[in-house]
PDB file of N, CA and C in Angstrom:
ATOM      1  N   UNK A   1       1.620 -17.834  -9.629  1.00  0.00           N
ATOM      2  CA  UNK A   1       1.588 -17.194  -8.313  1.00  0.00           C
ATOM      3  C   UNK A   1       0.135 -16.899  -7.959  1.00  0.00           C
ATOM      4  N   UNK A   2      -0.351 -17.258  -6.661  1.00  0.00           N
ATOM      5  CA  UNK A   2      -1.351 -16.981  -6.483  1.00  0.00           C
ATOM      6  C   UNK A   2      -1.692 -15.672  -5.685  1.00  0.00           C
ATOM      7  N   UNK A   3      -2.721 -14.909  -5.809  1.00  0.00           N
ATOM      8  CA  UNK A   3      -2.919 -13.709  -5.370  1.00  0.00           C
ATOM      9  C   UNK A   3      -2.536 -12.878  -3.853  1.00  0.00           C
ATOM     10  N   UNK A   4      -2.604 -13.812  -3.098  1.00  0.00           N
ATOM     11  CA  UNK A   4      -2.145 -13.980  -1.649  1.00  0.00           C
ATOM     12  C   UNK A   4      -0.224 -13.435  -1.690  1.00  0.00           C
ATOM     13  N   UNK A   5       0.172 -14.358  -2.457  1.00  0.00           N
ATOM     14  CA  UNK A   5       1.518 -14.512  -2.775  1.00  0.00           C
ATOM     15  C   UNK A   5       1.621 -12.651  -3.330  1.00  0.00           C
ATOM     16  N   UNK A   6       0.794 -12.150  -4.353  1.00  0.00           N
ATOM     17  CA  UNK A   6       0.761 -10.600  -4.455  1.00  0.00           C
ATOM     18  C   UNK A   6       0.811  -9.345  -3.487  1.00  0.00           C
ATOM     19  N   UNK A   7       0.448  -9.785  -2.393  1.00  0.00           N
ATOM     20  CA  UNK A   7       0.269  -8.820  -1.648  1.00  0.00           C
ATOM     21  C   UNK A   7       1.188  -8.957  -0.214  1.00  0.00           C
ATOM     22  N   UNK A   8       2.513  -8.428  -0.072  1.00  0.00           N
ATOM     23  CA  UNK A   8       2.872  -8.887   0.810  1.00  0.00           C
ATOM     24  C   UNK A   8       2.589  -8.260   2.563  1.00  0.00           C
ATOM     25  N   UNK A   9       2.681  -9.218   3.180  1.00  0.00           N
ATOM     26  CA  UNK A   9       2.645  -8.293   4.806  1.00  0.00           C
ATOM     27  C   UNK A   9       3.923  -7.950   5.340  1.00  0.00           C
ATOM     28  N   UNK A  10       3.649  -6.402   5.223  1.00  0.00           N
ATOM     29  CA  UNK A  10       5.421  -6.162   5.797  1.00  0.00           C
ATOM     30  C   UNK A  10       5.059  -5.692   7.305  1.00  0.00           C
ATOM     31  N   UNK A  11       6.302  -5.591   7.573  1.00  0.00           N
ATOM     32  CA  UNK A  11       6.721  -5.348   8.891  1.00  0.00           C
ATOM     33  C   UNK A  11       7.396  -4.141   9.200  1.00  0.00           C
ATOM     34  N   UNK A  12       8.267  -3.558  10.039  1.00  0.00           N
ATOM     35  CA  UNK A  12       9.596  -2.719  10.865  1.00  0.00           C
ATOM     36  C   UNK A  12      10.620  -3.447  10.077  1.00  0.00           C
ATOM     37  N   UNK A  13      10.739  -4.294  10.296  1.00  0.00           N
ATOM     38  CA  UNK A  13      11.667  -5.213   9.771  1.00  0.00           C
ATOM     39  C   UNK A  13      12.574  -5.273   8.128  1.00  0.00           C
ATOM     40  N   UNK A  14      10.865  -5.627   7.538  1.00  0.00           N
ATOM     41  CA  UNK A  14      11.310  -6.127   6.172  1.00  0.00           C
ATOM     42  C   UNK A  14      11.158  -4.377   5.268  1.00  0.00           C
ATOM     43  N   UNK A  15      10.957  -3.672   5.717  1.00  0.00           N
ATOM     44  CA  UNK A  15      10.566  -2.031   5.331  1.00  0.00           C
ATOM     45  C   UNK A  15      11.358  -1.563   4.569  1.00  0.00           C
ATOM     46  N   UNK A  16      12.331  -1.384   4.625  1.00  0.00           N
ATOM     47  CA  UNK A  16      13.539  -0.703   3.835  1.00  0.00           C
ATOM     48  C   UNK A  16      13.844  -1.745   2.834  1.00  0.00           C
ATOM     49  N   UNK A  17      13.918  -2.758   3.201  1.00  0.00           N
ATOM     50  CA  UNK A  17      13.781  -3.751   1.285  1.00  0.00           C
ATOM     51  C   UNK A  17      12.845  -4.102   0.695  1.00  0.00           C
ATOM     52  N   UNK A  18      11.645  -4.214   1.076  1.00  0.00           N
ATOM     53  CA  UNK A  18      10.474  -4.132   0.770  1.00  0.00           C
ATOM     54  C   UNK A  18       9.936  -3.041   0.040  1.00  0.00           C
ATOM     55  N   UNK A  19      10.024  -1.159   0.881  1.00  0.00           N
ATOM     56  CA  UNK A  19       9.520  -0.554   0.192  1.00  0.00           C
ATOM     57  C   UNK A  19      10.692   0.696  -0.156  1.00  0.00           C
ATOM     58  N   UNK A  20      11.569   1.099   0.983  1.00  0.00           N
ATOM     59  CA  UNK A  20      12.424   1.584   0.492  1.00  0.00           C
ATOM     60  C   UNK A  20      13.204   1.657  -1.042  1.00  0.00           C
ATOM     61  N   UNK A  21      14.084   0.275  -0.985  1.00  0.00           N
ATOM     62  CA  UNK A  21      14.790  -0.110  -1.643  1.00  0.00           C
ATOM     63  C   UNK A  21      14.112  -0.933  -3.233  1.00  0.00           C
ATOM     64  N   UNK A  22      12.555  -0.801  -3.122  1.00  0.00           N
ATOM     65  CA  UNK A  22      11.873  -1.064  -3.845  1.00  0.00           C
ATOM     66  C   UNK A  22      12.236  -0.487  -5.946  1.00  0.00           C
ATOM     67  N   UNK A  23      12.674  -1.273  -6.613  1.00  0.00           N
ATOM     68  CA  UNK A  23      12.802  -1.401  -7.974  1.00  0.00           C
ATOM     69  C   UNK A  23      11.496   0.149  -8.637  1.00  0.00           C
ATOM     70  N   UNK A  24      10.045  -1.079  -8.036  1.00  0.00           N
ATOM     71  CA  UNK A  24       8.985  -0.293  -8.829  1.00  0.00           C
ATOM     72  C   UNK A  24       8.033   0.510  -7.547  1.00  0.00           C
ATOM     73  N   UNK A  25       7.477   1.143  -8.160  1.00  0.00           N
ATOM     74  CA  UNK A  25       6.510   1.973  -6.739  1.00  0.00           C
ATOM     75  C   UNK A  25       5.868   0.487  -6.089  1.00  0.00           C
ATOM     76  N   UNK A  26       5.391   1.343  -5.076  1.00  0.00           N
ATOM     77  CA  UNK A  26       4.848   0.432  -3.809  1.00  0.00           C
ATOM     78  C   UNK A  26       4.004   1.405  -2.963  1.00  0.00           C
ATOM     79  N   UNK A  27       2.878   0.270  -3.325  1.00  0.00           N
ATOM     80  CA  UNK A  27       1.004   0.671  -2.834  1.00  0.00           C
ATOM     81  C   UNK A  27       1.353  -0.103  -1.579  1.00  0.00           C
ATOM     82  N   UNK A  28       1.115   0.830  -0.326  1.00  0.00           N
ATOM     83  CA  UNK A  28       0.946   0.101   0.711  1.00  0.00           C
ATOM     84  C   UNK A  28      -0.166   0.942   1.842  1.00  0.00           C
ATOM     85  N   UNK A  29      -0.489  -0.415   2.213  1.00  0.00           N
ATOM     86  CA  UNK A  29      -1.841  -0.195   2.745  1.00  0.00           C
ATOM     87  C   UNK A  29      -1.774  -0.896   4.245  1.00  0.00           C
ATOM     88  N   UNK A  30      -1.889   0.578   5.180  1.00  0.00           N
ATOM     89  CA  UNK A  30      -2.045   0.751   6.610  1.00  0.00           C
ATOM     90  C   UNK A  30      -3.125   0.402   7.197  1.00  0.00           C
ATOM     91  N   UNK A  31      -3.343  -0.578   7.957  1.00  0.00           N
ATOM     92  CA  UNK A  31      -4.869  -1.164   8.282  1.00  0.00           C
ATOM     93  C   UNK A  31      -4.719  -1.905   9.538  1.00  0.00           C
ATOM     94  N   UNK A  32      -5.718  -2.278   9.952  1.00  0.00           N
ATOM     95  CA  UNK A  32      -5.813  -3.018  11.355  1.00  0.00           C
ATOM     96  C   UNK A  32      -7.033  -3.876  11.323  1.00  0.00           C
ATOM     97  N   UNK A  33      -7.108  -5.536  12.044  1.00  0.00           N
ATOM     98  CA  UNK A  33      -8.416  -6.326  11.761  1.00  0.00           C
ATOM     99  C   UNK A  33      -9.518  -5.442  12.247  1.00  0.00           C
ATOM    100  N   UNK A  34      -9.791  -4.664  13.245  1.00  0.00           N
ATOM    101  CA  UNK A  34     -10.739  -4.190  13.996  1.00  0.00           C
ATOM    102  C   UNK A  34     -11.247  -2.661  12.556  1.00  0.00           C
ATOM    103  N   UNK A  35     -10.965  -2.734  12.212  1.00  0.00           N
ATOM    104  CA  UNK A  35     -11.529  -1.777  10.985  1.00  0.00           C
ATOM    105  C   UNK A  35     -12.339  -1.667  10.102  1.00  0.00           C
ATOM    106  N   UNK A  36     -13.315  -1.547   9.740  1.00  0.00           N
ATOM    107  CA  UNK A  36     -14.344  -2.077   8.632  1.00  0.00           C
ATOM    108  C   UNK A  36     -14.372  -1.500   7.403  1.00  0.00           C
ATOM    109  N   UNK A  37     -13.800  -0.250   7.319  1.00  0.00           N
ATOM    110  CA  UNK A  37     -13.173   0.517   6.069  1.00  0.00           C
ATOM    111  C   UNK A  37     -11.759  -0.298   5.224  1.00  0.00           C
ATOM    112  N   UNK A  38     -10.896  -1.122   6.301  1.00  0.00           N
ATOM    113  CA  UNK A  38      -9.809  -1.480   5.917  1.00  0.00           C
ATOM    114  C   UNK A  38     -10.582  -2.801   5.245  1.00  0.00           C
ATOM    115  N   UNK A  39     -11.742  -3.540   5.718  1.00  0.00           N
ATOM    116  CA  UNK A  39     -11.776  -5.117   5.500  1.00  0.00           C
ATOM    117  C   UNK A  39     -12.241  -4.388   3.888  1.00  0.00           C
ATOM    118  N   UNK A  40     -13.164  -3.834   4.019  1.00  0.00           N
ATOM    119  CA  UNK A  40     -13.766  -3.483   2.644  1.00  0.00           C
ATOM    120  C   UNK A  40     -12.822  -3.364   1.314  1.00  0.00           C
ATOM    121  N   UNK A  41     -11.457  -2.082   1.926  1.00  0.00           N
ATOM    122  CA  UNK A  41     -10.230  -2.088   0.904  1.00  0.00           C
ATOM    123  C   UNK A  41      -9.686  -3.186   0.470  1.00  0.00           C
ATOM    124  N   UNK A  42      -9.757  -4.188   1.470  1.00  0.00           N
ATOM    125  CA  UNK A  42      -9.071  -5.098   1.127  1.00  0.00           C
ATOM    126  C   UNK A  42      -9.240  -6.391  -0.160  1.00  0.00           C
ATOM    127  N   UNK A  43     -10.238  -6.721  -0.648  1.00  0.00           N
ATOM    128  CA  UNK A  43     -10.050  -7.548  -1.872  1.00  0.00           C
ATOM    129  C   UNK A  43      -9.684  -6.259  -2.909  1.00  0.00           C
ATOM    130  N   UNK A  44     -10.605  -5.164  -2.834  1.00  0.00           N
ATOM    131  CA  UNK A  44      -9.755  -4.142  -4.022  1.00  0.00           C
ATOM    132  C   UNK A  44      -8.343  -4.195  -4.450  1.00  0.00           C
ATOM    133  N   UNK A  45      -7.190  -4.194  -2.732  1.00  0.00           N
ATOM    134  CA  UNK A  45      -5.959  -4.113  -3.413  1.00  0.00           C
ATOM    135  C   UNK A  45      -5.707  -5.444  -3.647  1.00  0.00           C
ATOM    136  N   UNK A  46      -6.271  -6.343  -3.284  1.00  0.00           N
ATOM    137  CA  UNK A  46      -5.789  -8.060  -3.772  1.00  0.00           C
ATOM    138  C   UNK A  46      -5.968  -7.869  -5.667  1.00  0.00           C
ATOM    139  N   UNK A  47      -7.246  -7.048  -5.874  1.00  0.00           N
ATOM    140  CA  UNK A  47      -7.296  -7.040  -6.951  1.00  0.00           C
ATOM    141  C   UNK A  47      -6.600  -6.495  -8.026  1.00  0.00           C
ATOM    142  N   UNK A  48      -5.947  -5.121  -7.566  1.00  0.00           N
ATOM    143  CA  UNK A  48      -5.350  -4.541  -8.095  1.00  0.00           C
ATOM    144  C   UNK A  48      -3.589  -4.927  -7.831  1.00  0.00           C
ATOM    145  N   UNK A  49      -3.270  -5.968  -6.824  1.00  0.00           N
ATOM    146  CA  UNK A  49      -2.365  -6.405  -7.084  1.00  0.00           C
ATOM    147  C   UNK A  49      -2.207  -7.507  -8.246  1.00  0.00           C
ATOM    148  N   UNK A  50      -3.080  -8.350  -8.753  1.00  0.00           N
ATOM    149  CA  UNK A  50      -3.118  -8.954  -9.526  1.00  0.00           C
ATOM    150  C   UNK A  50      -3.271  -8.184 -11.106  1.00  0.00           C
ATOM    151  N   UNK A  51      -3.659  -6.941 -11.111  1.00  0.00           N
ATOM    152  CA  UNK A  51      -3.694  -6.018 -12.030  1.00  0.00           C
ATOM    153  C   UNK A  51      -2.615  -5.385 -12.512  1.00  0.00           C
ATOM    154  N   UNK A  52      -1.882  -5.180 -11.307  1.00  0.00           N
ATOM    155  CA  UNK A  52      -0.640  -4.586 -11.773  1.00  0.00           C
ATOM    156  C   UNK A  52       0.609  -4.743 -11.485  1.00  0.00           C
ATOM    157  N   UNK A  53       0.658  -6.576 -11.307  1.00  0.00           N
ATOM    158  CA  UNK A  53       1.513  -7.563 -11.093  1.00  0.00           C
ATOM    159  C   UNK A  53       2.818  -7.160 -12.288  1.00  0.00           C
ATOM    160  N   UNK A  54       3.999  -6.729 -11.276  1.00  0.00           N
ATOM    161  CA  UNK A  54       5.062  -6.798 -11.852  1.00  0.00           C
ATOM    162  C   UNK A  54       5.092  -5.032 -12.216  1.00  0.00           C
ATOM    163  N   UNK A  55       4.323  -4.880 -11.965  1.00  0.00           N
ATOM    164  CA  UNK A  55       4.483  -2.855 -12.252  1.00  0.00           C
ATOM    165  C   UNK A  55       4.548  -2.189 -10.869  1.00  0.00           C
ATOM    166  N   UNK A  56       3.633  -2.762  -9.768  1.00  0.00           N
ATOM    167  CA  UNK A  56       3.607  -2.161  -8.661  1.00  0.00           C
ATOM    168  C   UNK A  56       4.189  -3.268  -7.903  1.00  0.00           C
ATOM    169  N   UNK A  57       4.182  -3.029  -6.165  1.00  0.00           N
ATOM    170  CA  UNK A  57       4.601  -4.048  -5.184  1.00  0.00           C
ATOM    171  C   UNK A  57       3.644  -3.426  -4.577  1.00  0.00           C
ATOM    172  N   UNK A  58       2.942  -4.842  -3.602  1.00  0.00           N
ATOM    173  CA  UNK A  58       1.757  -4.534  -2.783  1.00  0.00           C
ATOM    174  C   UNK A  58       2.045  -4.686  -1.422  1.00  0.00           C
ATOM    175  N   UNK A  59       1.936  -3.657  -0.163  1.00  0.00           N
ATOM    176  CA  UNK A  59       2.305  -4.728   1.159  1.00  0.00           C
ATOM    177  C   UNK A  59       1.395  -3.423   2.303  1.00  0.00           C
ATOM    178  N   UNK A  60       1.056  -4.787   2.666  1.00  0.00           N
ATOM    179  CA  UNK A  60      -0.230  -4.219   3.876  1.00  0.00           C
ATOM    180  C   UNK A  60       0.948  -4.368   5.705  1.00  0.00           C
ATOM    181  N   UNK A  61       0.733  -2.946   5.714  1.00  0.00           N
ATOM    182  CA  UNK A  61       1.039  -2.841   7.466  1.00  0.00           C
ATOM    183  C   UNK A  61       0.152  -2.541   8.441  1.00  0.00           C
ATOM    184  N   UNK A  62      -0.100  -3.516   9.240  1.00  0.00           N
ATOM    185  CA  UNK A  62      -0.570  -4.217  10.210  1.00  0.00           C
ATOM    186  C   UNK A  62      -0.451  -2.877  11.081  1.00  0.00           C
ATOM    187  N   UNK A  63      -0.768  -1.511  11.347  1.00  0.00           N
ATOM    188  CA  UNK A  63      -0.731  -0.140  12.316  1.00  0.00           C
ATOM    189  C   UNK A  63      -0.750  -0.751  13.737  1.00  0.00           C
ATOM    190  N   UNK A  64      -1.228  -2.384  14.529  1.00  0.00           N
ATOM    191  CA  UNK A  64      -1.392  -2.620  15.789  1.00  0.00           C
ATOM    192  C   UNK A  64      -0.056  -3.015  15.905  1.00  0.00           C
ATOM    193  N   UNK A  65       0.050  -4.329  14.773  1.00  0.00           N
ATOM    194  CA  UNK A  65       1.491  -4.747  14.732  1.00  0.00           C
ATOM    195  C   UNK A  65       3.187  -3.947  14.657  1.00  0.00           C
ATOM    196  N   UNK A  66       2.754  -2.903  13.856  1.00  0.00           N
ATOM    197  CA  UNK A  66       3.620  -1.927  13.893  1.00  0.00           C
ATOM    198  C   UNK A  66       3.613   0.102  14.093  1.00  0.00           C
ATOM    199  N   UNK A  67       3.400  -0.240  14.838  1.00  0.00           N
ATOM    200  CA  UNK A  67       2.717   1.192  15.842  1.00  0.00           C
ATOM    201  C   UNK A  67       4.217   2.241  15.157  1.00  0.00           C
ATOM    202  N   UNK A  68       5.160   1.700  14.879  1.00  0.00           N
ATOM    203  CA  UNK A  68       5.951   2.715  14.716  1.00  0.00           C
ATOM    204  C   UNK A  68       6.670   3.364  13.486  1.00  0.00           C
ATOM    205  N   UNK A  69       5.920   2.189  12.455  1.00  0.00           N
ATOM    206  CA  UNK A  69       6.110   2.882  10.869  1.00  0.00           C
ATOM    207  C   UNK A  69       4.632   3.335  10.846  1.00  0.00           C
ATOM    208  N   UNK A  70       3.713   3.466  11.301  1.00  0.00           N
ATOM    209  CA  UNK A  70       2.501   4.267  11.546  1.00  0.00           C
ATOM    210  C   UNK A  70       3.064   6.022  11.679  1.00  0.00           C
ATOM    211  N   UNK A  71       3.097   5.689  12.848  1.00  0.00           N
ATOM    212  CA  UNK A  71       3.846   7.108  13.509  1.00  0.00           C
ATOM    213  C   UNK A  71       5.216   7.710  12.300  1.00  0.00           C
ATOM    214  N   UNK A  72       6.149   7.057  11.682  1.00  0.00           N
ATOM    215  CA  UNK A  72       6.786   7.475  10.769  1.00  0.00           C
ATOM    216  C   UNK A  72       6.267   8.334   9.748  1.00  0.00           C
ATOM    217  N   UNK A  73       5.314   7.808   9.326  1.00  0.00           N
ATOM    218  CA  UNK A  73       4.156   8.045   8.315  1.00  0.00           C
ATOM    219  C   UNK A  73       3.203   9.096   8.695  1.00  0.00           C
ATOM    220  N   UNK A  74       2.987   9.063   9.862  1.00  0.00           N
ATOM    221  CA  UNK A  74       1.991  10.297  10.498  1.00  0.00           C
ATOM    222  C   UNK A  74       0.401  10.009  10.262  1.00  0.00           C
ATOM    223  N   UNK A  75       0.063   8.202  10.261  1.00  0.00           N
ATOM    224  CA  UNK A  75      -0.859   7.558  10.119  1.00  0.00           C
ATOM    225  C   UNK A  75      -2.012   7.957  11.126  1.00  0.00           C
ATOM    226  N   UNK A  76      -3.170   8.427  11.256  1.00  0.00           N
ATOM    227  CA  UNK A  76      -3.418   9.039  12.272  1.00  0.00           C
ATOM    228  C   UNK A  76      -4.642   8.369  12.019  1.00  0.00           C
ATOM    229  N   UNK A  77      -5.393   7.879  11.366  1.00  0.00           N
ATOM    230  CA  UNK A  77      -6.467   7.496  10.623  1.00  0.00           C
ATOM    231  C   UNK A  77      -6.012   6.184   9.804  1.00  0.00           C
ATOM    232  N   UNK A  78      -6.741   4.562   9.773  1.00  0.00           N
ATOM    233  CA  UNK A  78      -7.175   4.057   8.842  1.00  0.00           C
ATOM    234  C   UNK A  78      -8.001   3.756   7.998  1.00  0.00           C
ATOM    235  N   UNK A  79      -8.259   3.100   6.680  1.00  0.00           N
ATOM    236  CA  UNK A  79      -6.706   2.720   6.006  1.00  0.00           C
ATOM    237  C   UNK A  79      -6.721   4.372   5.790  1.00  0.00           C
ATOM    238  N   UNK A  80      -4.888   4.058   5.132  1.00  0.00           N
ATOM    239  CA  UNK A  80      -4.308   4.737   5.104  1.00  0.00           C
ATOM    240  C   UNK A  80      -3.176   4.326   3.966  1.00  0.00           C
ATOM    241  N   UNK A  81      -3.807   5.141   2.773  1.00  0.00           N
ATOM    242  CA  UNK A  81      -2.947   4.580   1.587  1.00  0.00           C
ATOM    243  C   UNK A  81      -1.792   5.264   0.724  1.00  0.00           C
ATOM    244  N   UNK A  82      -0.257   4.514   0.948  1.00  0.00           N
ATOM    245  CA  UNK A  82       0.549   5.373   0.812  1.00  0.00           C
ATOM    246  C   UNK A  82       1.079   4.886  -0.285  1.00  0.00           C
ATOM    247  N   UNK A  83       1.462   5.572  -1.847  1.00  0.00           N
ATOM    248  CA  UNK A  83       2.124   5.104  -2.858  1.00  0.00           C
ATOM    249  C   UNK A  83       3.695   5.526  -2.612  1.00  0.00           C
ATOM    250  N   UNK A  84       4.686   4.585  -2.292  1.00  0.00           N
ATOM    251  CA  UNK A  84       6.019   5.053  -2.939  1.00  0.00           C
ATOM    252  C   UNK A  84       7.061   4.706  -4.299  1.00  0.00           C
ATOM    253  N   UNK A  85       7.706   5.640  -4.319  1.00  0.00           N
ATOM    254  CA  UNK A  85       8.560   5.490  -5.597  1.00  0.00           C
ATOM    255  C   UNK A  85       9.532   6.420  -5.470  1.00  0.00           C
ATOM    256  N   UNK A  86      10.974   5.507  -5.495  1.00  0.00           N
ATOM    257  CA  UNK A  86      12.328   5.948  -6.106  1.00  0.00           C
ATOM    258  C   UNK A  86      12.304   5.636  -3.984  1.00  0.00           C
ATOM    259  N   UNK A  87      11.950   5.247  -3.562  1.00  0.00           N
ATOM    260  CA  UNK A  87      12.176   4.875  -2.131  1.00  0.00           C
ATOM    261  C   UNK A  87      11.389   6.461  -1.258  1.00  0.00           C
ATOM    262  N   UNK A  88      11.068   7.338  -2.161  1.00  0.00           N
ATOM    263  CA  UNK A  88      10.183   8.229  -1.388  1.00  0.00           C
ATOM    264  C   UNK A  88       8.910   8.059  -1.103  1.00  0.00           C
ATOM    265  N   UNK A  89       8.080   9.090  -0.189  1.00  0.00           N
ATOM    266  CA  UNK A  89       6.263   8.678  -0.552  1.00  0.00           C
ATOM    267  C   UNK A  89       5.755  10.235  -1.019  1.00  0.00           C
ATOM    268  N   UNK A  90       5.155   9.384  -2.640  1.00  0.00           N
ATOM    269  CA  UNK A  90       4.505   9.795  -3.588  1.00  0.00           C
ATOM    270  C   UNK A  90       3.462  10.745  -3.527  1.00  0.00           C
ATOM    271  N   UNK A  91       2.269   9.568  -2.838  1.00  0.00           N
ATOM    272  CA  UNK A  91       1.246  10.102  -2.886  1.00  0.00           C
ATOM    273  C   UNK A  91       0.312   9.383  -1.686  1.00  0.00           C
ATOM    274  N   UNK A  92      -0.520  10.121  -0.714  1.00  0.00           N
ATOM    275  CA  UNK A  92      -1.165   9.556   0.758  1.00  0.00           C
ATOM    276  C   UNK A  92      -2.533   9.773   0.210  1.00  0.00           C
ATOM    277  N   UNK A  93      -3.495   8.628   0.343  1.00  0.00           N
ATOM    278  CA  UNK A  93      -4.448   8.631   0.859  1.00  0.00           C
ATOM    279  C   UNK A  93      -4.944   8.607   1.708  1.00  0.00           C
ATOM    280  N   UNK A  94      -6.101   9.039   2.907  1.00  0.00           N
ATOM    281  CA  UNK A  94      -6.587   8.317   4.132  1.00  0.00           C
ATOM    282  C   UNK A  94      -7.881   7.998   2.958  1.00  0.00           C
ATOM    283  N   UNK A  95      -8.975   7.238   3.858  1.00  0.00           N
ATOM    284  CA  UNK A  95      -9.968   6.409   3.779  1.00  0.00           C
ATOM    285  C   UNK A  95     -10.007   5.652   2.346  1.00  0.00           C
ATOM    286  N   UNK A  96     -11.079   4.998   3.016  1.00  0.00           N
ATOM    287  CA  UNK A  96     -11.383   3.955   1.416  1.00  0.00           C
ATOM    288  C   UNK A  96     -12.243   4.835   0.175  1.00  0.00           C
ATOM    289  N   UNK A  97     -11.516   4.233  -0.715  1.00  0.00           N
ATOM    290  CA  UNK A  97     -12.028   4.706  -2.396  1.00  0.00           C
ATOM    291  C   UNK A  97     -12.422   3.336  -3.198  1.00  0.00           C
ATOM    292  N   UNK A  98     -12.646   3.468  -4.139  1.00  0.00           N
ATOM    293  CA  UNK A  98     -12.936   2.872  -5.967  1.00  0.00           C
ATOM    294  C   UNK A  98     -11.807   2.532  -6.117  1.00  0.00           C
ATOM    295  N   UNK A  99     -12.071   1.329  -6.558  1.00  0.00           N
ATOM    296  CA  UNK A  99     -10.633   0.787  -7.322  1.00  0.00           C
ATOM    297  C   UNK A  99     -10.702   1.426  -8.027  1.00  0.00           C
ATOM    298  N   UNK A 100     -11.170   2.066  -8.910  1.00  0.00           N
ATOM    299  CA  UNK A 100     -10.747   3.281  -9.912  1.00  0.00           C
ATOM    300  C   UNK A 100      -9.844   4.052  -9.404  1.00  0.00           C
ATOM    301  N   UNK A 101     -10.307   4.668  -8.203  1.00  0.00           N
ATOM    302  CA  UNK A 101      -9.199   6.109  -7.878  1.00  0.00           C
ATOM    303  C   UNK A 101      -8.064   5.116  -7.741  1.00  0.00           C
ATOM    304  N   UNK A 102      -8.003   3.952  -7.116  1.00  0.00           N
ATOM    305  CA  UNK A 102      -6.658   3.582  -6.850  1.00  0.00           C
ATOM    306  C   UNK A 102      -5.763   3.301  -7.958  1.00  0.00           C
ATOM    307  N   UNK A 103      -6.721   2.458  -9.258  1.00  0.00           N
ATOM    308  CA  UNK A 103      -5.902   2.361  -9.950  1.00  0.00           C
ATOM    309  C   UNK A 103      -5.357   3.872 -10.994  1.00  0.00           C
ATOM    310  N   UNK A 104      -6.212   4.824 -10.522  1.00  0.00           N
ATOM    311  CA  UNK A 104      -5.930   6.506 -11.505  1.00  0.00           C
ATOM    312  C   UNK A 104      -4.780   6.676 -10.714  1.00  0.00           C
ATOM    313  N   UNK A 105      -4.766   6.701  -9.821  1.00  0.00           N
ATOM    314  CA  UNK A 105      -3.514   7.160  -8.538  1.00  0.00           C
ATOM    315  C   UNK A 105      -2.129   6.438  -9.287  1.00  0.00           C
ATOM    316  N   UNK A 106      -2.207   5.018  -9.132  1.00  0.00           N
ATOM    317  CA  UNK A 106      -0.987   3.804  -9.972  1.00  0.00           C
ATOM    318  C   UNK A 106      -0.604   4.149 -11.463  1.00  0.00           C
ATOM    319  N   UNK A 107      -1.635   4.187 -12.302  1.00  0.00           N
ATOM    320  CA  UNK A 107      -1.426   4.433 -13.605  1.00  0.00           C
ATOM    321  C   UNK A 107      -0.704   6.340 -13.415  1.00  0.00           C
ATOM    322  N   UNK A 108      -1.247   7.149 -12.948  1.00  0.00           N
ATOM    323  CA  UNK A 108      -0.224   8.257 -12.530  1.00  0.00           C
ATOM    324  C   UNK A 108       1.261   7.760 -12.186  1.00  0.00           C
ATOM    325  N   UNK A 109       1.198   7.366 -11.393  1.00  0.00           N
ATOM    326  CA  UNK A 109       2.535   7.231 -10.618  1.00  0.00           C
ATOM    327  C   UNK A 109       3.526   6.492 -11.515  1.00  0.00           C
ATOM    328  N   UNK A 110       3.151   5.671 -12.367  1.00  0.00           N
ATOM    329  CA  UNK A 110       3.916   4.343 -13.512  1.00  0.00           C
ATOM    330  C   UNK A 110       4.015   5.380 -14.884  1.00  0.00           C
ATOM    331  N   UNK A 111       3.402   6.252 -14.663  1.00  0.00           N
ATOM    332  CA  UNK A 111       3.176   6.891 -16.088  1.00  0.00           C
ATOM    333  C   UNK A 111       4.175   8.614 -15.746  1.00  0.00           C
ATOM    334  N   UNK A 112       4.530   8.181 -14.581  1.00  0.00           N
ATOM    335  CA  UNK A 112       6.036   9.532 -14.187  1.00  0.00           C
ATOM    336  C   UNK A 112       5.009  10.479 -13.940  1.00  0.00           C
ATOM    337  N   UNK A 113       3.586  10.588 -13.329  1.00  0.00           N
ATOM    338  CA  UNK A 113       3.463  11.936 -12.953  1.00  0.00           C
ATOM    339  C   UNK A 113       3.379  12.048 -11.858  1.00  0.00           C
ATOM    340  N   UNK A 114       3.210  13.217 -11.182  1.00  0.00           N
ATOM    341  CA  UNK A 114       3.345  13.896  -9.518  1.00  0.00           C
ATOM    342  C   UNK A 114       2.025  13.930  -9.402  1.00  0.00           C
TER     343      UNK A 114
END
């Protein structure tokens, strides 16, 4: 599988089986092209989807494309990084970090803590 194939783009649509109904937590990352904080995040979580392939699920929402799982979320600011698990949300970031914090944040969350 190639890395692309890791990170999926969800939608309104695909949301509730995607991250809802999601097995393992799910890093998802709220962003828009016009952003320069989001372009920056972005090979990080490519990277860290390939890191923690098969432990996490990765899926980037498009905030122009979907204005209304934004607003669900109370996205007010991008990116905007939301971990869920057991179909709840975990843990919110706004702005960009270190793949470190992201992956301290994941290894928390896989490792059962709050």
């Amino acid at each position: 599988m190639n890395k692309q194939n890791l990170v999926l783009s969800g939608d309104t649509e695909s949301w509730d089986r995607e991250v809802l109904a999601s097995s393992v937590p799910v890093f998802v990352d709220f962003w828009a092209e016009w952003c320069g904080p989001c372009r920056w995040v972005a090979p990080i979580v490519e990277q860290l989807a390939a890191e923690f392939d098969g432990k996490v699920k990765f899926v980037k929402i498009n905030v122009d494309d979907n204005p209304e799982l934004a607003a669900r979320y109370t996205v007010m600011a991008i990116p905007t990084l939301i971990i869920f698990k057991d179909g709840r949300l975990h843990t919110q970031f706004v702005g960009a970090a270190s793949k470190e914090h992201y992956s301290k944040l994941l290894n928390n969350v896989i490792q059962g803590g709050g």
